[in-house]
C-alpha atoms as a PDB file:
ATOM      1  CA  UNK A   1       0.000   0.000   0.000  1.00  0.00           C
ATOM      2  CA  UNK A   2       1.694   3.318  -1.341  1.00  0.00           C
ATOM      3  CA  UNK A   3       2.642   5.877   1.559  1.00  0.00           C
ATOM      4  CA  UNK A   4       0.523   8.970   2.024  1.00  0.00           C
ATOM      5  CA  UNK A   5       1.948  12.371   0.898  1.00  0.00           C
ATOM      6  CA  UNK A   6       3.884  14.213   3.758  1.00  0.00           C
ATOM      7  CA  UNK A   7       1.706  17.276   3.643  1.00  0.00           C
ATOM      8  CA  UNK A   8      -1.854  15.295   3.491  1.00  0.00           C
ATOM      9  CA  UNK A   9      -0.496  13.542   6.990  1.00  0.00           C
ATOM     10  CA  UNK A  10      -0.148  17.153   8.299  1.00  0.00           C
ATOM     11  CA  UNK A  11      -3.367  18.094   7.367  1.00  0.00           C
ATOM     12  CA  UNK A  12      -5.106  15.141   8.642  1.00  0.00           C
ATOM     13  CA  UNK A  13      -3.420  15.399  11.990  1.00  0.00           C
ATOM     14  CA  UNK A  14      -4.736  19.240  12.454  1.00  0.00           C
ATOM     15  CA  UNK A  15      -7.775  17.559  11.792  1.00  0.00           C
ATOM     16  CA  UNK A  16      -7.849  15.721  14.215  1.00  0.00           C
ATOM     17  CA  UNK A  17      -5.773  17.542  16.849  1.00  0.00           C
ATOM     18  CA  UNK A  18      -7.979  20.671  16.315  1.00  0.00           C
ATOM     19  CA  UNK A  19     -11.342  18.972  16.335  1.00  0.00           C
ATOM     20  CA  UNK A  20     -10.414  17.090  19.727  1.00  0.00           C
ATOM     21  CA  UNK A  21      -9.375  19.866  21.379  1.00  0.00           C
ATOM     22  CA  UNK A  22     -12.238  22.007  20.641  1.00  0.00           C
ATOM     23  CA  UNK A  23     -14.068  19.585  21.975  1.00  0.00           C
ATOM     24  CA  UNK A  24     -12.384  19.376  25.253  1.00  0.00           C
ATOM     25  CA  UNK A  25     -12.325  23.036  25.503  1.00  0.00           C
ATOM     26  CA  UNK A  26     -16.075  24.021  25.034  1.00  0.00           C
ATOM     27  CA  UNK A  27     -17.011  21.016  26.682  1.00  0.00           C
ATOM     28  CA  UNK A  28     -15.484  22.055  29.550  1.00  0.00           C
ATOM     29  CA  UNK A  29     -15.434  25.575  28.979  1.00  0.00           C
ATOM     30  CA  UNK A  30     -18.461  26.362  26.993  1.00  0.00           C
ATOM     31  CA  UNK A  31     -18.280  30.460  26.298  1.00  0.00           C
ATOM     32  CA  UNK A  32     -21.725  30.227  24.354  1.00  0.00           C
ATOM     33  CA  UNK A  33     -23.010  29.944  20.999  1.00  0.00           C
ATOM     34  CA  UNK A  34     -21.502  33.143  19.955  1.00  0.00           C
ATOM     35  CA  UNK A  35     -17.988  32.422  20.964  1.00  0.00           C
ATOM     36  CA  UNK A  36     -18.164  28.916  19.599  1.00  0.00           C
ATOM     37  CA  UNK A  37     -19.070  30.292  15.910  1.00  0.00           C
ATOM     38  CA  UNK A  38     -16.830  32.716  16.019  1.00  0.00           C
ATOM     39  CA  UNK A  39     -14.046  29.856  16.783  1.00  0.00           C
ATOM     40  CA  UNK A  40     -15.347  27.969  14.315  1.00  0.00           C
ATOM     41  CA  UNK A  41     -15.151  30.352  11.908  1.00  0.00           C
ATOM     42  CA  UNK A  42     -11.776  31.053  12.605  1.00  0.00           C
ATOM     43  CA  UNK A  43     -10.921  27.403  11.534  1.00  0.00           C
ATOM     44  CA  UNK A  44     -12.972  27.708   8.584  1.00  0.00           C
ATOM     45  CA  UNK A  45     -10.746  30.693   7.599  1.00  0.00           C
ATOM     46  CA  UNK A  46      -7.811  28.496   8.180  1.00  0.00           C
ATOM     47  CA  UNK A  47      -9.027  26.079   6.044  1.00  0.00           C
ATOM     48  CA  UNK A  48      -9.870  28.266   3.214  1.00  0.00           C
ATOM     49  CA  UNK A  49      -6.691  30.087   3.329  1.00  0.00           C
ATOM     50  CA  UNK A  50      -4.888  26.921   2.854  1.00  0.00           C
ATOM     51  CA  UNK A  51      -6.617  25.810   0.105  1.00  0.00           C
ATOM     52  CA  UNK A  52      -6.473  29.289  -1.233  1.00  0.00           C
ATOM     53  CA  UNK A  53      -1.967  28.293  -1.128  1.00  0.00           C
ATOM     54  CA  UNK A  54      -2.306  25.143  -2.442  1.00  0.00           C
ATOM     55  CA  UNK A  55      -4.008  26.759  -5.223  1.00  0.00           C
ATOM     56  CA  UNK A  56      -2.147  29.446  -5.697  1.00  0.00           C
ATOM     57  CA  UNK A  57       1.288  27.124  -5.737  1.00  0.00           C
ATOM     58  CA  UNK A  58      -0.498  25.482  -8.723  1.00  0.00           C
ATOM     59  CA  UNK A  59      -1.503  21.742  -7.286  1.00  0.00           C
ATOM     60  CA  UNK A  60      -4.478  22.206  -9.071  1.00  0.00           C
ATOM     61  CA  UNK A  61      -4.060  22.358 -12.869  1.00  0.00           C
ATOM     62  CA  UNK A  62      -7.375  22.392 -15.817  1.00  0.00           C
ATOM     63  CA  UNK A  63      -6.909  19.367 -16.971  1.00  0.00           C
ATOM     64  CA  UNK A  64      -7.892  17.914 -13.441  1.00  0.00           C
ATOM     65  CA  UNK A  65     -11.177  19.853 -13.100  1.00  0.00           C
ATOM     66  CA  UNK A  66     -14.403  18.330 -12.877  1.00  0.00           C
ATOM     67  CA  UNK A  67     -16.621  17.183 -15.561  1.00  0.00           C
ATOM     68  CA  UNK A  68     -20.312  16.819 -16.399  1.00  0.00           C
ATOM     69  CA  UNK A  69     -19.833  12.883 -15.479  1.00  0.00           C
ATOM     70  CA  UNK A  70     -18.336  13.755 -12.384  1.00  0.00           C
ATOM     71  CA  UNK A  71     -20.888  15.720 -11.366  1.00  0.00           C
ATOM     72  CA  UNK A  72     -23.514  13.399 -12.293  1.00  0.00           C
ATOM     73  CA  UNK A  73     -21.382  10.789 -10.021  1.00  0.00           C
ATOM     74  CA  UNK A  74     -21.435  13.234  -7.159  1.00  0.00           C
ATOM     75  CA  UNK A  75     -24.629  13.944  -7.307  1.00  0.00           C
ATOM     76  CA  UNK A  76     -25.893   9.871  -7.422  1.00  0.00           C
ATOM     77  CA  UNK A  77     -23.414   9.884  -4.205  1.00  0.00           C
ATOM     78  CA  UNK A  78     -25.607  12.631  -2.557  1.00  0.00           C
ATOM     79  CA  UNK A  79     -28.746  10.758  -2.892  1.00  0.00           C
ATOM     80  CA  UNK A  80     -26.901   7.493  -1.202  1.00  0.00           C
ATOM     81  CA  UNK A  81     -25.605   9.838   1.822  1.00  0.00           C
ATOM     82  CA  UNK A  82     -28.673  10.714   2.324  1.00  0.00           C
ATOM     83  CA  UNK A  83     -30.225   7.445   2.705  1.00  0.00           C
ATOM     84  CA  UNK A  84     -27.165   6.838   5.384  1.00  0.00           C
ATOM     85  CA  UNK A  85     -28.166   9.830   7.113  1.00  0.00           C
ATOM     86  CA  UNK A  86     -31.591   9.277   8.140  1.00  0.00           C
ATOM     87  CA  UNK A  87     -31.094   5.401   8.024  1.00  0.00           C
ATOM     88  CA  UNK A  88     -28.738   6.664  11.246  1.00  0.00           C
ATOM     89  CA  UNK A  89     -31.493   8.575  12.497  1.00  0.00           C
ATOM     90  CA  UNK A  90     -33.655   5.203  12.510  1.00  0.00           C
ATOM     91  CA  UNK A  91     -30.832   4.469  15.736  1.00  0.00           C
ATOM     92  CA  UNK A  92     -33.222   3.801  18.806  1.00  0.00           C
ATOM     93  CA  UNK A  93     -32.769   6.330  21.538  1.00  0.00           C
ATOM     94  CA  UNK A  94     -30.301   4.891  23.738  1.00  0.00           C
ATOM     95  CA  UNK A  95     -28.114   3.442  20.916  1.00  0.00           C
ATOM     96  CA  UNK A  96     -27.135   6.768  19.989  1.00  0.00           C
ATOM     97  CA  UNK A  97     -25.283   7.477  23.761  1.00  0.00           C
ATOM     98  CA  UNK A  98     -22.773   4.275  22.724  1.00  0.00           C
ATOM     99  CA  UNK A  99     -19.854   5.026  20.521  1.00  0.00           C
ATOM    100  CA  UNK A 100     -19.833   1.418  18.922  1.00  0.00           C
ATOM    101  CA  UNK A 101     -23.298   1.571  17.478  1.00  0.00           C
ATOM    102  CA  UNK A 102     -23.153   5.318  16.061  1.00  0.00           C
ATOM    103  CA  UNK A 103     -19.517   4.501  14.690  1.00  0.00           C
ATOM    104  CA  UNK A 104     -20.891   0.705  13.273  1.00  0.00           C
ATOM    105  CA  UNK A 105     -24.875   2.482  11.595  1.00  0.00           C
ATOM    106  CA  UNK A 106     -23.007   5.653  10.632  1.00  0.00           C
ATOM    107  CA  UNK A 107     -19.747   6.582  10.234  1.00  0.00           C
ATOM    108  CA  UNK A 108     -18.885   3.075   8.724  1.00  0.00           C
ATOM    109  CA  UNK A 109     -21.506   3.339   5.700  1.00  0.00           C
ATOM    110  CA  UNK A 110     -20.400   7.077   5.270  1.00  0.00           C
ATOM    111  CA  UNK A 111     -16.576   5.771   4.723  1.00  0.00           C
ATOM    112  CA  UNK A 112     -17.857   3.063   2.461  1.00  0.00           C
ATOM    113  CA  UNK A 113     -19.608   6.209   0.467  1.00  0.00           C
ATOM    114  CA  UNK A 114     -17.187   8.642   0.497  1.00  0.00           C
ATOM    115  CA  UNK A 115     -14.409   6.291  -0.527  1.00  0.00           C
ATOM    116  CA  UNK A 116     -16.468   4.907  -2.627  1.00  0.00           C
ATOM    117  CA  UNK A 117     -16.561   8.213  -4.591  1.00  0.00           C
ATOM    118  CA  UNK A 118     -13.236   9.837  -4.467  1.00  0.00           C
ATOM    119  CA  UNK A 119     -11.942   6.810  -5.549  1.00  0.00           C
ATOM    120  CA  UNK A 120     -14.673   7.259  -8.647  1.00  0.00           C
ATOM    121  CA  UNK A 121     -13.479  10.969  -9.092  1.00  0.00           C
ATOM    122  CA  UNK A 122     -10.094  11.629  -7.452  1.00  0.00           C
ATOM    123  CA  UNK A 123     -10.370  14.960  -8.100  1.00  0.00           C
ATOM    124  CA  UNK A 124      -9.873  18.666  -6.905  1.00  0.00           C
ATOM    125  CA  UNK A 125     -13.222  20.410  -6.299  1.00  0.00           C
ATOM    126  CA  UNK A 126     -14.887  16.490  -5.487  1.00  0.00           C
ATOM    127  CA  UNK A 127     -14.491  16.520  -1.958  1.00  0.00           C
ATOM    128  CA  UNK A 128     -16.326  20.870  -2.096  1.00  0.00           C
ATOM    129  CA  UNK A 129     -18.893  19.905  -4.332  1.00  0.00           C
ATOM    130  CA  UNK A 130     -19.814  16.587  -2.356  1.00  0.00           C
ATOM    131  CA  UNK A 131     -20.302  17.958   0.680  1.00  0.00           C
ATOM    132  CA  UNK A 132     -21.834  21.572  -0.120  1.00  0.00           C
ATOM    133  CA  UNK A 133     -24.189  19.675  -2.536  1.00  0.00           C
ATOM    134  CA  UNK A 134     -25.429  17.311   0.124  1.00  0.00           C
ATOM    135  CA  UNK A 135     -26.048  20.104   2.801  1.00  0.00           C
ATOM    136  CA  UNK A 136     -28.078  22.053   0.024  1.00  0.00           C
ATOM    137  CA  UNK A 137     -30.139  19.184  -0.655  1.00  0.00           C
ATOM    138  CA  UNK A 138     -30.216  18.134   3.084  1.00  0.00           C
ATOM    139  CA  UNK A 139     -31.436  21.150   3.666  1.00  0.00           C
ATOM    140  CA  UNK A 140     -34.320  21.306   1.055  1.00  0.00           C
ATOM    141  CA  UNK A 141     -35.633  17.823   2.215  1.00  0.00           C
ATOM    142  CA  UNK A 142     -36.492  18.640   5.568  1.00  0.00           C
ATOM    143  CA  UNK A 143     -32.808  19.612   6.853  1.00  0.00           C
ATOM    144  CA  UNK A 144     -31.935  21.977   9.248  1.00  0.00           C
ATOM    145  CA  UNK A 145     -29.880  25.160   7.974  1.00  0.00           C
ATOM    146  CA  UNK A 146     -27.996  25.499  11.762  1.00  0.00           C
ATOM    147  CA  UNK A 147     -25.550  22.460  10.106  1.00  0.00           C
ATOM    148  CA  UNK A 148     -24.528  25.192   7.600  1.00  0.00           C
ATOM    149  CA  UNK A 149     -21.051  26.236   9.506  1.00  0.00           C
ATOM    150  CA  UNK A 150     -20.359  22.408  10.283  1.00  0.00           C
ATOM    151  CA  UNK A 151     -20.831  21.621   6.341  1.00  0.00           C
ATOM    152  CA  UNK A 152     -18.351  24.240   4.987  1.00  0.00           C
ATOM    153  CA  UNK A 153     -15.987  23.492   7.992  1.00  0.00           C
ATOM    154  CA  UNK A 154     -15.859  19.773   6.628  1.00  0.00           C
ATOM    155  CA  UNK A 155     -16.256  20.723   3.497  1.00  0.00           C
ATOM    156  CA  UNK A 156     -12.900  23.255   3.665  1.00  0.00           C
ATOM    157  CA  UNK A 157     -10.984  20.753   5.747  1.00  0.00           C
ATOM    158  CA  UNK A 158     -11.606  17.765   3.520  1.00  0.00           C
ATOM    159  CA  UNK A 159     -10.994  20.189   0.342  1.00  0.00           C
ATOM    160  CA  UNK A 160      -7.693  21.180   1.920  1.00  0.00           C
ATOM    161  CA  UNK A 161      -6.804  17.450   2.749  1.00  0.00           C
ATOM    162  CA  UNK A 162      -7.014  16.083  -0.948  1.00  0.00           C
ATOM    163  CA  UNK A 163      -5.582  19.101  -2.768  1.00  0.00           C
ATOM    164  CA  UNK A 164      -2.252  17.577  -0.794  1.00  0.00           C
ATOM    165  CA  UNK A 165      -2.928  14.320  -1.060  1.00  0.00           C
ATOM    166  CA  UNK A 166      -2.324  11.009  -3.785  1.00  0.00           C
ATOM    167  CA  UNK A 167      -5.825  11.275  -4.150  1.00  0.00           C
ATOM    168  CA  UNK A 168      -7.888   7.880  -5.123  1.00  0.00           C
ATOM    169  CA  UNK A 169      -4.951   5.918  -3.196  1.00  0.00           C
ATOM    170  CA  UNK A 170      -5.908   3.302  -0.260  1.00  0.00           C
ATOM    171  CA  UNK A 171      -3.702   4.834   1.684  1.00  0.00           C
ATOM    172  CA  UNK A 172      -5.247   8.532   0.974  1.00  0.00           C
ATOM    173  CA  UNK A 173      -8.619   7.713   1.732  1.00  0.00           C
ATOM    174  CA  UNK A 174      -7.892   5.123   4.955  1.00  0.00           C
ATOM    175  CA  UNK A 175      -6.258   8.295   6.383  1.00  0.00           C
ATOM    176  CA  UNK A 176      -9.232  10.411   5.067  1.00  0.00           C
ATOM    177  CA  UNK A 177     -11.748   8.075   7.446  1.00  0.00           C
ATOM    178  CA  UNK A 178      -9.675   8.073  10.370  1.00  0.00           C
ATOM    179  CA  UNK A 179      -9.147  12.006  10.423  1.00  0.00           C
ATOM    180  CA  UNK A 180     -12.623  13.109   8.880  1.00  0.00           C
ATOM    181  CA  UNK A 181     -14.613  10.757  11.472  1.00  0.00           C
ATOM    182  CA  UNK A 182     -13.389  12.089  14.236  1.00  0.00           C
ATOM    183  CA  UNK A 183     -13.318  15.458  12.728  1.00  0.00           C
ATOM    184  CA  UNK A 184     -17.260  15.285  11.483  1.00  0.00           C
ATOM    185  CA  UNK A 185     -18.194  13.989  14.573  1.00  0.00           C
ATOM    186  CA  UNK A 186     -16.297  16.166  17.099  1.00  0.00           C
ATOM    187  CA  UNK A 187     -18.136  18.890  15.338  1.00  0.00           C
ATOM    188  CA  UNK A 188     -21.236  17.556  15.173  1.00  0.00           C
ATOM    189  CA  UNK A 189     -21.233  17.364  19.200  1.00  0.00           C
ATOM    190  CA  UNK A 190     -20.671  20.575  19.259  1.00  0.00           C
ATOM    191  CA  UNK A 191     -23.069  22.191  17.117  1.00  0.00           C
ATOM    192  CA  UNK A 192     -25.603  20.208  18.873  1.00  0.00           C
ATOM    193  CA  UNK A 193     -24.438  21.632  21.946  1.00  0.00           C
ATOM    194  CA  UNK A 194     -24.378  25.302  20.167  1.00  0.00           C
ATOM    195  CA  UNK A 195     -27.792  24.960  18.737  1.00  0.00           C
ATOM    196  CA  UNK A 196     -30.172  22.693  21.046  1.00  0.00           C
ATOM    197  CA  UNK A 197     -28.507  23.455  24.076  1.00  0.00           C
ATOM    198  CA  UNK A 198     -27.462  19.766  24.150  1.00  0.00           C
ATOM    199  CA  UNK A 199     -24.810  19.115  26.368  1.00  0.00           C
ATOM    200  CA  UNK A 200     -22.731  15.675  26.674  1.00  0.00           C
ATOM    201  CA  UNK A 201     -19.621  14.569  28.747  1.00  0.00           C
ATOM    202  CA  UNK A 202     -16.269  14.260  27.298  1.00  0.00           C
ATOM    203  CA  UNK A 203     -16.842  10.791  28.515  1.00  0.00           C
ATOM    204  CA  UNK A 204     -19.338  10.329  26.277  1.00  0.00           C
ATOM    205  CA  UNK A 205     -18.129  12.458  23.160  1.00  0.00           C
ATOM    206  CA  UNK A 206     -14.222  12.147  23.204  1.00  0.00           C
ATOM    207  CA  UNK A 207     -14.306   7.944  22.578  1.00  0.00           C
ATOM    208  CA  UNK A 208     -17.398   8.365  20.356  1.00  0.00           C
ATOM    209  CA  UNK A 209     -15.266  10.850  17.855  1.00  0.00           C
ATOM    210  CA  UNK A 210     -12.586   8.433  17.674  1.00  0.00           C
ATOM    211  CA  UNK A 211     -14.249   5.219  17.751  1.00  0.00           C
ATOM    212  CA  UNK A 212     -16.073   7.073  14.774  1.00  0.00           C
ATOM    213  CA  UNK A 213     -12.756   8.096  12.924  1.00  0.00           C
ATOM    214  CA  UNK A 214     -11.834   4.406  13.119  1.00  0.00           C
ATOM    215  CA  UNK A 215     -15.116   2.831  11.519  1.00  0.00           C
ATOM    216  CA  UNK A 216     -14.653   5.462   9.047  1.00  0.00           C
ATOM    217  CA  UNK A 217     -11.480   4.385   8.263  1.00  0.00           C
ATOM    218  CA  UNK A 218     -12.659   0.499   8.319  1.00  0.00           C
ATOM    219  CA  UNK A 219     -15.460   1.675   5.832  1.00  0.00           C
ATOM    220  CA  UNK A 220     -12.908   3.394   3.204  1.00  0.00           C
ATOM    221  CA  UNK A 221     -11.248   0.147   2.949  1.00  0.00           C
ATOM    222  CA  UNK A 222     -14.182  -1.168   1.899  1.00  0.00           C
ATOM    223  CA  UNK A 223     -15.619   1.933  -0.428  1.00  0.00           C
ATOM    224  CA  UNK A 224     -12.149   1.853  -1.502  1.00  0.00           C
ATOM    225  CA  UNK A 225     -12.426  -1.413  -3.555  1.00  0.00           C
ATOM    226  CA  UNK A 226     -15.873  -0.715  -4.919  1.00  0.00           C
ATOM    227  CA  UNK A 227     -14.574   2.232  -6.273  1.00  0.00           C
ATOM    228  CA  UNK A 228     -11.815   0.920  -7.641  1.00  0.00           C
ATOM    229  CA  UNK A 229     -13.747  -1.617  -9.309  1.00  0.00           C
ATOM    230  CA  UNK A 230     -16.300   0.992 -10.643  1.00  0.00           C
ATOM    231  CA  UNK A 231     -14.163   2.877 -12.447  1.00  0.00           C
ATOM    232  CA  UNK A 232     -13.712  -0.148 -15.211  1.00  0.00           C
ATOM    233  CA  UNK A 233     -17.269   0.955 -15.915  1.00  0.00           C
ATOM    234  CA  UNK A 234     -17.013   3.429 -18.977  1.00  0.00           C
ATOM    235  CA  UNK A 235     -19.964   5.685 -18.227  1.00  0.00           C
END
């Protein structure tokens, strides 16, 4: 299995360094909604700065810009995360408070997915359009616009990860599960917290985020070799 690119371990790790410890810290230390959005936006800006570099130093060239089948791939990728998404709603009530069964109905179908499909288009802009795409029509279906600042966090932080990366590679998108599950769902305690007023112990949220980032990662092996096998398919 070929190494991941130096820089794409960097990213990953601020990923999950920087999602963990906000965590801890407004968990412990909550300052309010206010203070936690304008934290998160200051990671946002991070995000989009670096991908604004990566740019700039020209890892991103036409020839590798998305097409009309891409988009049509992405967008039959949407429709299957969001039958994951409210399949993980189906959870009964006190499944959702232990890590193994959120991680196992979850995060491990959404690493089959999104491996799945960056393996399909290994591209830059796939990772942006995937996400922002499935908040829009998350959102339109019954979804709540209060996810909006989680979405374009993940959907910077993932952008950021594969402009650095060997994209389509096992390797690339193993790492991409471990350090965008406990990314997604670090966040996703927290905005809960920020916007219902839903507070849960570290105890509770610190092993679910990286139990999470580990089925993740178990589900890219697996979305990794449907992928691969997909792309024989001349569409």
């Amino acid at each position: 299995m070929e190494t991941p690119s130096i820089p794409s371990i960097l990213i990953a790790a601020i990923m999950i360094i920087t999602s963990l410890a906000y965590l801890v810290f407004y968990t412990l230390y909550w300052i309010g909604p206010i203070g936690f959005f304008i934290g998160q936006s200051l990671l946002i800006i991070f995000f989009l700065a670096l991908m604004a570099i990566i740019i700039k130093l020209g890892k991103v060239t036409k020839s590798s810009s998305l097409r009309t089948t891409d988009f049509a791939v992405i967008a039959v990728f949407v429709a299957v995360k969001q039958v994951v998404d409210y399949a993980g709603m189906l959870l009964p009530g006190p499944l959702v408070y232990i890590p193994f069964s959120v991680a196992l109905f979850s995060y491990l179908p959404l690493g089959i997915v999104f491996a799945a499909l960056f393996a399909i288009v290994p591209k830059p802009g796939a990772a942006l359009t995937f996400l922002i795409a499935d908040f829009l029509i998350g959102s339109a279906i019954g979804g709540s616009v209060t996810w909006a600042n989680v979405y374009v966090l993940s959907a910077f932080a993932l952008e950021a990860y594969f402009l650095m990366s060997k994209r389509g590679t096992l390797s690339t998108l193993l790492l991409m599960g471990l350090s965008f599950g406990t990314f997604y769902s670090a966040f996703n305690s927290l905005n809960w917290l920020a916007v219902y007023e839903y507070w849960q112990p570290l105890l509770t949220t610190l092993p679910t985020a990286i139990v999470c980032g580990i089925a993740m990662a178990i589900g890219a092996i697996l979305g990794y070799g449907i992928g691969s096998r997909a792309t024989r398919i001349t569409l």
